[in-house]
C-alpha atoms as a PDB file:
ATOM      1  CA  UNK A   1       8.395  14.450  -1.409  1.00  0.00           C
ATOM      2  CA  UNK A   2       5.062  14.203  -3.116  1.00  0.00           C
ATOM      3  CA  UNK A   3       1.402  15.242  -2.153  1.00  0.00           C
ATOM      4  CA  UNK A   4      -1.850  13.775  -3.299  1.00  0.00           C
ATOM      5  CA  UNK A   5      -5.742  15.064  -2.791  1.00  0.00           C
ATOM      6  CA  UNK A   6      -7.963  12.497  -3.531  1.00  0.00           C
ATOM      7  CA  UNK A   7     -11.479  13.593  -5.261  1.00  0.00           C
ATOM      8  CA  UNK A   8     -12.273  11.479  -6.948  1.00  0.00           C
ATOM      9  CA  UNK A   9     -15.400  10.566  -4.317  1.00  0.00           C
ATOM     10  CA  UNK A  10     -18.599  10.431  -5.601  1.00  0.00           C
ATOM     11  CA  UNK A  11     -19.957  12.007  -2.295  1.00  0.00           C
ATOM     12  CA  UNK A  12     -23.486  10.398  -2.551  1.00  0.00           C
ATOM     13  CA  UNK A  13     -24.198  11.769   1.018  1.00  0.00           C
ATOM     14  CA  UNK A  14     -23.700  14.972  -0.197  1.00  0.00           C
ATOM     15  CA  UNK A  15     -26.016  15.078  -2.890  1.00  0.00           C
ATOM     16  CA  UNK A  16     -22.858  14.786  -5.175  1.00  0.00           C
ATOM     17  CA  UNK A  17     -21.801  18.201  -5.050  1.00  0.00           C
ATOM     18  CA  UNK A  18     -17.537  18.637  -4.954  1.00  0.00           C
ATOM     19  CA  UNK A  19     -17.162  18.598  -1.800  1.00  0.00           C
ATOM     20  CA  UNK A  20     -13.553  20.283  -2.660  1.00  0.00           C
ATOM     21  CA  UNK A  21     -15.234  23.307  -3.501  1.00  0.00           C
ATOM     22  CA  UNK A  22     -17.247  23.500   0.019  1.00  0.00           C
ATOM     23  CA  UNK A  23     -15.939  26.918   1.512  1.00  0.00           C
ATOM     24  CA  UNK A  24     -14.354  26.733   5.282  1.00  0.00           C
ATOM     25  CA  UNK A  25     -13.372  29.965   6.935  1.00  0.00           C
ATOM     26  CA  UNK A  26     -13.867  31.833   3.512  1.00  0.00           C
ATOM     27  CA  UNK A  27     -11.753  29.847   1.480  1.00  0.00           C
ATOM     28  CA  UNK A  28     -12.243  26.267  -0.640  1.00  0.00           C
ATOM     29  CA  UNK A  29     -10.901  23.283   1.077  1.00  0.00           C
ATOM     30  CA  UNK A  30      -8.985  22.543  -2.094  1.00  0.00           C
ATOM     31  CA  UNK A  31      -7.603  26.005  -1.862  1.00  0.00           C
ATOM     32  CA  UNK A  32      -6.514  25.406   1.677  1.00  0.00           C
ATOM     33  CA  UNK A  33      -4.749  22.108   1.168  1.00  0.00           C
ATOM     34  CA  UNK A  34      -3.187  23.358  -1.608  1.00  0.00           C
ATOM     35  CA  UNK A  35      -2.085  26.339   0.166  1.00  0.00           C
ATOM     36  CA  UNK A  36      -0.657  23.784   2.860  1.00  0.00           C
ATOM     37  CA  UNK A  37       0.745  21.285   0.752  1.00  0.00           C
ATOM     38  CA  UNK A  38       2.258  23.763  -1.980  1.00  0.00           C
ATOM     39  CA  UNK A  39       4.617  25.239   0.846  1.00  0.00           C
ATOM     40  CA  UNK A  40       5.956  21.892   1.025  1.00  0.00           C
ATOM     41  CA  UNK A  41       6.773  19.782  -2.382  1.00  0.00           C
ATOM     42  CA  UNK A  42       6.808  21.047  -6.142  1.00  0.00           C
ATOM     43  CA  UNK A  43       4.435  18.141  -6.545  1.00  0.00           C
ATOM     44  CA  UNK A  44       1.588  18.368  -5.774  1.00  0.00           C
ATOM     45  CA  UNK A  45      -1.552  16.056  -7.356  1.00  0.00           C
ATOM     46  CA  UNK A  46      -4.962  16.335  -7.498  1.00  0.00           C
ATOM     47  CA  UNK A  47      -6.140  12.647  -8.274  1.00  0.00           C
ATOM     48  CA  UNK A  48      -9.513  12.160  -9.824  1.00  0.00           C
ATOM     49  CA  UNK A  49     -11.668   9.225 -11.179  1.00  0.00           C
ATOM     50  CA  UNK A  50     -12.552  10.090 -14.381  1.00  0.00           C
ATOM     51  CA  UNK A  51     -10.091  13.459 -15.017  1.00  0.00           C
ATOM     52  CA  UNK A  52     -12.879  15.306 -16.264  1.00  0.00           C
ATOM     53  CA  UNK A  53     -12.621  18.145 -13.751  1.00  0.00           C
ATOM     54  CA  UNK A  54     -10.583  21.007 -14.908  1.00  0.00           C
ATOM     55  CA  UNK A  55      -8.556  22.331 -11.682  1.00  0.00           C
ATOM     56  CA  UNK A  56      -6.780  25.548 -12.037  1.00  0.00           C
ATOM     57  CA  UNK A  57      -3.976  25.924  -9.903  1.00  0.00           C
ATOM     58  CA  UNK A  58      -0.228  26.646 -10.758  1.00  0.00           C
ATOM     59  CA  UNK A  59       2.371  23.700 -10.222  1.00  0.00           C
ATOM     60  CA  UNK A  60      -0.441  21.201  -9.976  1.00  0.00           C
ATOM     61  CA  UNK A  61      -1.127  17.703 -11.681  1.00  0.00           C
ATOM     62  CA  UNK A  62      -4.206  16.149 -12.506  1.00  0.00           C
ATOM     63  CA  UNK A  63      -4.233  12.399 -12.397  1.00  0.00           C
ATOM     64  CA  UNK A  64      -6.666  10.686 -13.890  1.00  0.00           C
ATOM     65  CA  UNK A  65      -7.461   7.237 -11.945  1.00  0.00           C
ATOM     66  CA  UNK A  66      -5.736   4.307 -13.802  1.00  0.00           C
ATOM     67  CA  UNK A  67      -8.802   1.778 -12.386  1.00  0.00           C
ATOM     68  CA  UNK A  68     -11.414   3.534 -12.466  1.00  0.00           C
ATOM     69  CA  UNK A  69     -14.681   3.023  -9.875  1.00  0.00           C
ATOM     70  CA  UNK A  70     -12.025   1.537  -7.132  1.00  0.00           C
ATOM     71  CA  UNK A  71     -12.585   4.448  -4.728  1.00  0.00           C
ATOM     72  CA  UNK A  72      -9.791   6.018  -2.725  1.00  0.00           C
ATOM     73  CA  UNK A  73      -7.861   2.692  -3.169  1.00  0.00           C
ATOM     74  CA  UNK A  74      -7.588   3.350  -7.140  1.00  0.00           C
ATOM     75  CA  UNK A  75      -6.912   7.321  -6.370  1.00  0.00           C
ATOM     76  CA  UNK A  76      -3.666   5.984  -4.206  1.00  0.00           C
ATOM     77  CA  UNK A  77      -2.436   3.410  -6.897  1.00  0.00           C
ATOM     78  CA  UNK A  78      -2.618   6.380  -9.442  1.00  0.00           C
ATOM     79  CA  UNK A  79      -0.917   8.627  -6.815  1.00  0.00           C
ATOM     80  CA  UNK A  80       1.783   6.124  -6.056  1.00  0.00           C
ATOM     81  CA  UNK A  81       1.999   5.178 -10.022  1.00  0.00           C
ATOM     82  CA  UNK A  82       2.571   9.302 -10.737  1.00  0.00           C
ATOM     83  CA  UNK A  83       4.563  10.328  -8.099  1.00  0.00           C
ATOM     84  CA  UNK A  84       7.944  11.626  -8.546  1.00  0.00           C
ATOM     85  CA  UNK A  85       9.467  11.001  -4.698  1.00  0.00           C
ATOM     86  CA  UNK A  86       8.986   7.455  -3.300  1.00  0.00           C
ATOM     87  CA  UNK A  87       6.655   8.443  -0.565  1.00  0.00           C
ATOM     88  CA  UNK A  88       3.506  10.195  -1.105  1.00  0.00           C
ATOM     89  CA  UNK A  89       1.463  12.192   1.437  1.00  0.00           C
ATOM     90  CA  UNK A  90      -2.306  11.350   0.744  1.00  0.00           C
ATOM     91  CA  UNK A  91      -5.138  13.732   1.878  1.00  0.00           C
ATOM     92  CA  UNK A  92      -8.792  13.539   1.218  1.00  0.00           C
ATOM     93  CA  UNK A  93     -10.477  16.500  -0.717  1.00  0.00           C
ATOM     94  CA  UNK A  94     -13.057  17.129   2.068  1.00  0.00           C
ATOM     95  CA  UNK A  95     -10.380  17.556   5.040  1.00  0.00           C
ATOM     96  CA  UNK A  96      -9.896  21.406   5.627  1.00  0.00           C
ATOM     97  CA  UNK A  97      -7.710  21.391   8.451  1.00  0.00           C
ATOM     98  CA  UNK A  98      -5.010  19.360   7.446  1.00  0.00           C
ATOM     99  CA  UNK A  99      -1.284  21.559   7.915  1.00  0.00           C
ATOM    100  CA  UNK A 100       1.858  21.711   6.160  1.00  0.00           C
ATOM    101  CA  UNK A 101       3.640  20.749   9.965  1.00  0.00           C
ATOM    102  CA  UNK A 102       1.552  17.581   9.985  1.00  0.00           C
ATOM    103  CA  UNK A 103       2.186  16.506   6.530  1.00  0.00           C
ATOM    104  CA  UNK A 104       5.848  17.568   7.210  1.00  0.00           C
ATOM    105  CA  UNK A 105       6.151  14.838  10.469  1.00  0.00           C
ATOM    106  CA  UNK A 106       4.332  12.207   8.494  1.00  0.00           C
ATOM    107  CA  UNK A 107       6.693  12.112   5.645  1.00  0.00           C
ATOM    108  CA  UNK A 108       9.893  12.494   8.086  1.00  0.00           C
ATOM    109  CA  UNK A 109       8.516   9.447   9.674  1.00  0.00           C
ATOM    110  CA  UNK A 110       8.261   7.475   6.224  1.00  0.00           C
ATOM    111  CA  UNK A 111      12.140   7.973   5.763  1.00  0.00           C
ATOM    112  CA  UNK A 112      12.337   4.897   8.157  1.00  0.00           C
ATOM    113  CA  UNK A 113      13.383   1.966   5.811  1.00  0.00           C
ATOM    114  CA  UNK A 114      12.099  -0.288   7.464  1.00  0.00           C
ATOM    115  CA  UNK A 115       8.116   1.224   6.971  1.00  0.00           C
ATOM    116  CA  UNK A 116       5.825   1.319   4.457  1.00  0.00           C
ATOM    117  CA  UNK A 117       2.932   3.680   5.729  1.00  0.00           C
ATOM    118  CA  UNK A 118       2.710   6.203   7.776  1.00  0.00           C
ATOM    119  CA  UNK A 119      -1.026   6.862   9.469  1.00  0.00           C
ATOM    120  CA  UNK A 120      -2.808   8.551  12.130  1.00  0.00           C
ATOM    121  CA  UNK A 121      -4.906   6.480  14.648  1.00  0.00           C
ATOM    122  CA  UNK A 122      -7.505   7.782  17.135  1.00  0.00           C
ATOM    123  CA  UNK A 123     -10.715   6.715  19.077  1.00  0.00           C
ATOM    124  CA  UNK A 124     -12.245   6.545  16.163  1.00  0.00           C
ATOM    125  CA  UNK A 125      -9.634   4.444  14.087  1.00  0.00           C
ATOM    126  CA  UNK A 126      -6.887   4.426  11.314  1.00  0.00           C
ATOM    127  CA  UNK A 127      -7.261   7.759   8.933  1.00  0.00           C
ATOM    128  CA  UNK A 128      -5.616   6.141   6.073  1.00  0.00           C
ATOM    129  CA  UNK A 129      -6.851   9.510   3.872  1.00  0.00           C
ATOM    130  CA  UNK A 130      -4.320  11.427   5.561  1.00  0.00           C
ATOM    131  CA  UNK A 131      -1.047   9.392   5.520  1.00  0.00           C
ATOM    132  CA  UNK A 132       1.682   8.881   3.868  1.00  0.00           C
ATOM    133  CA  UNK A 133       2.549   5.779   1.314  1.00  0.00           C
ATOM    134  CA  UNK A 134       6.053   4.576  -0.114  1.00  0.00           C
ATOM    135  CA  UNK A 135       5.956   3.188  -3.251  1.00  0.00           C
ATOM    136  CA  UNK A 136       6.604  -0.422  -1.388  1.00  0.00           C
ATOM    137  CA  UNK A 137       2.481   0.189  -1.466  1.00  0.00           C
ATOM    138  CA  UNK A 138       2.349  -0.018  -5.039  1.00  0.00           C
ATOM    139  CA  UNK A 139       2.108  -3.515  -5.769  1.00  0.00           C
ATOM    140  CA  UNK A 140       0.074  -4.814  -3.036  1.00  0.00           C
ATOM    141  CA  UNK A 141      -2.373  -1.433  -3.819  1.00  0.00           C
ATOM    142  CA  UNK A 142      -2.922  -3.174  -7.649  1.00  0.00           C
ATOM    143  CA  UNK A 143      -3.071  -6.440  -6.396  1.00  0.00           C
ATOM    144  CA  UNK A 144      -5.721  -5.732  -4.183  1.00  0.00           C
ATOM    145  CA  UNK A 145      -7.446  -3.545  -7.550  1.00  0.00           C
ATOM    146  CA  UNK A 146      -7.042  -6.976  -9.338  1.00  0.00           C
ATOM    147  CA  UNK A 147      -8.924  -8.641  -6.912  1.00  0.00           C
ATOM    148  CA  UNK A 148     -11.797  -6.052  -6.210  1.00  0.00           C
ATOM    149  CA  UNK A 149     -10.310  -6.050  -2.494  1.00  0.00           C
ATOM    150  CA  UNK A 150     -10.983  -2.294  -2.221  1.00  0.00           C
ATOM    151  CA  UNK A 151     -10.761  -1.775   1.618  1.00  0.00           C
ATOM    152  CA  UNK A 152      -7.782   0.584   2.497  1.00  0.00           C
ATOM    153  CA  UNK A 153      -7.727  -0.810   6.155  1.00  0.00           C
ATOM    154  CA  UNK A 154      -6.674  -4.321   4.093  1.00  0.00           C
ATOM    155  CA  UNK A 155      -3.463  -2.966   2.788  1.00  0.00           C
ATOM    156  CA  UNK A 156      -2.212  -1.597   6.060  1.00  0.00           C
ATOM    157  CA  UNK A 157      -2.360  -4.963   7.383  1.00  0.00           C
ATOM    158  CA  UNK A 158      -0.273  -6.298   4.019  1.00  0.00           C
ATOM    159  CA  UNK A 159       2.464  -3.939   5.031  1.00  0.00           C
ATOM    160  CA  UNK A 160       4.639  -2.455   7.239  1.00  0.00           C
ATOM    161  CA  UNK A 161       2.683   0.148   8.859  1.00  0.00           C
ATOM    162  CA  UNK A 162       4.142   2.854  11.385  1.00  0.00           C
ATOM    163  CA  UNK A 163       0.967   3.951  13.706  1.00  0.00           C
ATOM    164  CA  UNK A 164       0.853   7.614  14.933  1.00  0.00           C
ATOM    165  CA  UNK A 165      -0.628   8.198  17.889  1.00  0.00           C
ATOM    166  CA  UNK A 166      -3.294  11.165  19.121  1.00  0.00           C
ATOM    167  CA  UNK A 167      -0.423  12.023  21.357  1.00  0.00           C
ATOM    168  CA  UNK A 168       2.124  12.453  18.539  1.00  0.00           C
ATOM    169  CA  UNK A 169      -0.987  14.497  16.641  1.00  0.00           C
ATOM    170  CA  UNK A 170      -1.676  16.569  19.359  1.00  0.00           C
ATOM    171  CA  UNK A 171       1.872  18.935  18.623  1.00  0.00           C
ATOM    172  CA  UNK A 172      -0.106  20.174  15.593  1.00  0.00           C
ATOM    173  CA  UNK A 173      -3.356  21.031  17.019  1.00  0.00           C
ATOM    174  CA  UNK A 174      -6.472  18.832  18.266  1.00  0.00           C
ATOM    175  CA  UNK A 175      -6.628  15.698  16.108  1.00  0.00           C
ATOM    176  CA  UNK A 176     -10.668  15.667  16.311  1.00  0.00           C
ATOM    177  CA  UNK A 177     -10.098  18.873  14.110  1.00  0.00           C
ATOM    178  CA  UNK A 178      -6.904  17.833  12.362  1.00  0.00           C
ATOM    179  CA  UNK A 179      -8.681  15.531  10.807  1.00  0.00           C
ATOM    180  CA  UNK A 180     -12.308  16.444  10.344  1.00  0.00           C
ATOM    181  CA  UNK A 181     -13.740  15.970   7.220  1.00  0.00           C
ATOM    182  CA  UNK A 182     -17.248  16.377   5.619  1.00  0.00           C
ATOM    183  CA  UNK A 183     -19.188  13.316   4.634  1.00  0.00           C
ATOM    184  CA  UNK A 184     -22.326  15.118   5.757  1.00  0.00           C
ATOM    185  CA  UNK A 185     -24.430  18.444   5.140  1.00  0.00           C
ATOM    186  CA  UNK A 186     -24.867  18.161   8.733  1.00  0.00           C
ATOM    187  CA  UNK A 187     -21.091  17.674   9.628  1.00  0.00           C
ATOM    188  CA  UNK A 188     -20.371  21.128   7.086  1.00  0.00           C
ATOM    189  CA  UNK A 189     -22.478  23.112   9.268  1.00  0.00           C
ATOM    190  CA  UNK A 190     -21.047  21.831  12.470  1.00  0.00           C
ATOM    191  CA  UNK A 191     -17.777  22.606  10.713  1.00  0.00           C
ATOM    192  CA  UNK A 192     -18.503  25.471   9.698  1.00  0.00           C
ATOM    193  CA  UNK A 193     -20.326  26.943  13.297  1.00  0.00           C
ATOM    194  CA  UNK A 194     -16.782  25.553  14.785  1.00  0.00           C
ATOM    195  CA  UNK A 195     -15.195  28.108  12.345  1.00  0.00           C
ATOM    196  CA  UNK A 196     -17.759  31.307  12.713  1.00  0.00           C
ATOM    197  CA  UNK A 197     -16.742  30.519  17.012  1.00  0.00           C
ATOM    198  CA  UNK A 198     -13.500  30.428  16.480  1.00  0.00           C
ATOM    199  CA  UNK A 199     -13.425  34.011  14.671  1.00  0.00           C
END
């Protein structure tokens, strides 16, 4: 199996900063999804728009976006392009809570021939940044590049897509913090007051 963290974002509302490098529970996100996704697969990507940013982490893979300015659609066409498995677990760089176990049912369910992707849905939608994609994805993924049809929600309705439901989610913890992620300064600190609680 492969993994993929997207961050190549350009996080506008968060001032720009890397939101990778935001610190949750005393420790980056990218250090915690690495920490996650490292127990899993040998390979392991961190997929960026421009490959400028130097990462520093042992076994890992910088890909560089092969169309650029395309969002998180262009980070999964370069994820799918580089991948050694066929299916590819995809995680965004600003989702902290994401586990190995979770990662680990989505890609058992992508070993289903008959699907393409594999993705979370809750009240509040599809979470197609933490999924997994076969490489069945790749040519519909640079069609839609082609056609500046950037819109992830667009490809799950091109292909076979296996739903998971907040039921299935809930063996690995509570799905509203399973997948939390930052967009916000404001949503950091509630993240982060979650956290200081917790301890």
């Amino acid at each position: 199996m492969s993994a993929a963290i997207l961050t190549g974002g350009q996080a506008t509302r968060f001032g720009g900063r890397d939101k990778s490098a935001l610190v949750v529970g005393g420790r980056s996100i990218l250090d915690r999804q690495l920490g996650e996704l490292s127990s899993l697969t040998d390979d392991v990507m961190i997929v960026s728009q421009d490959g400028a940013r130097a990462f520093q982490a042992s076994g890992v893979r910088t890909i560089r976006d092969l169309v650029p300015g395309c969002g998180p659609l262009g980070g999964l066409h370069a994820a799918l392009t580089a991948a050694r498995d066929a299916a590819v677990f995809v995680v965004a760089c600003d989702m902290p809570y994401v586990t190995a176990a979770l990662a680990e049912y989505l890609l058992s369910l992508a070993a289903d021939v008959d699907v393409d992707v594999v993705v979370p849905r809750t009240e509040r939608g599809y979470h197609p940044l933490c999924a997994v994609y076969t490489r069945a994805c790749l040519e519909p993924a640079a069609a839609r590049l082609a056609e500046r049809r950037l819109a992830l929600h667009e490809l799950l309705a091109a292909v076979t897509t296996r739903v998971v439901t907040d039921e299935e989610l809930s063996r690995f913890g509570a799905p509203s913090r399973l997948l939390a992620n930052v967009n916000t300064p404001a949503e950091y600190a509630v993240l982060e007051a979650l956290q200081t609680h917790k301890q």
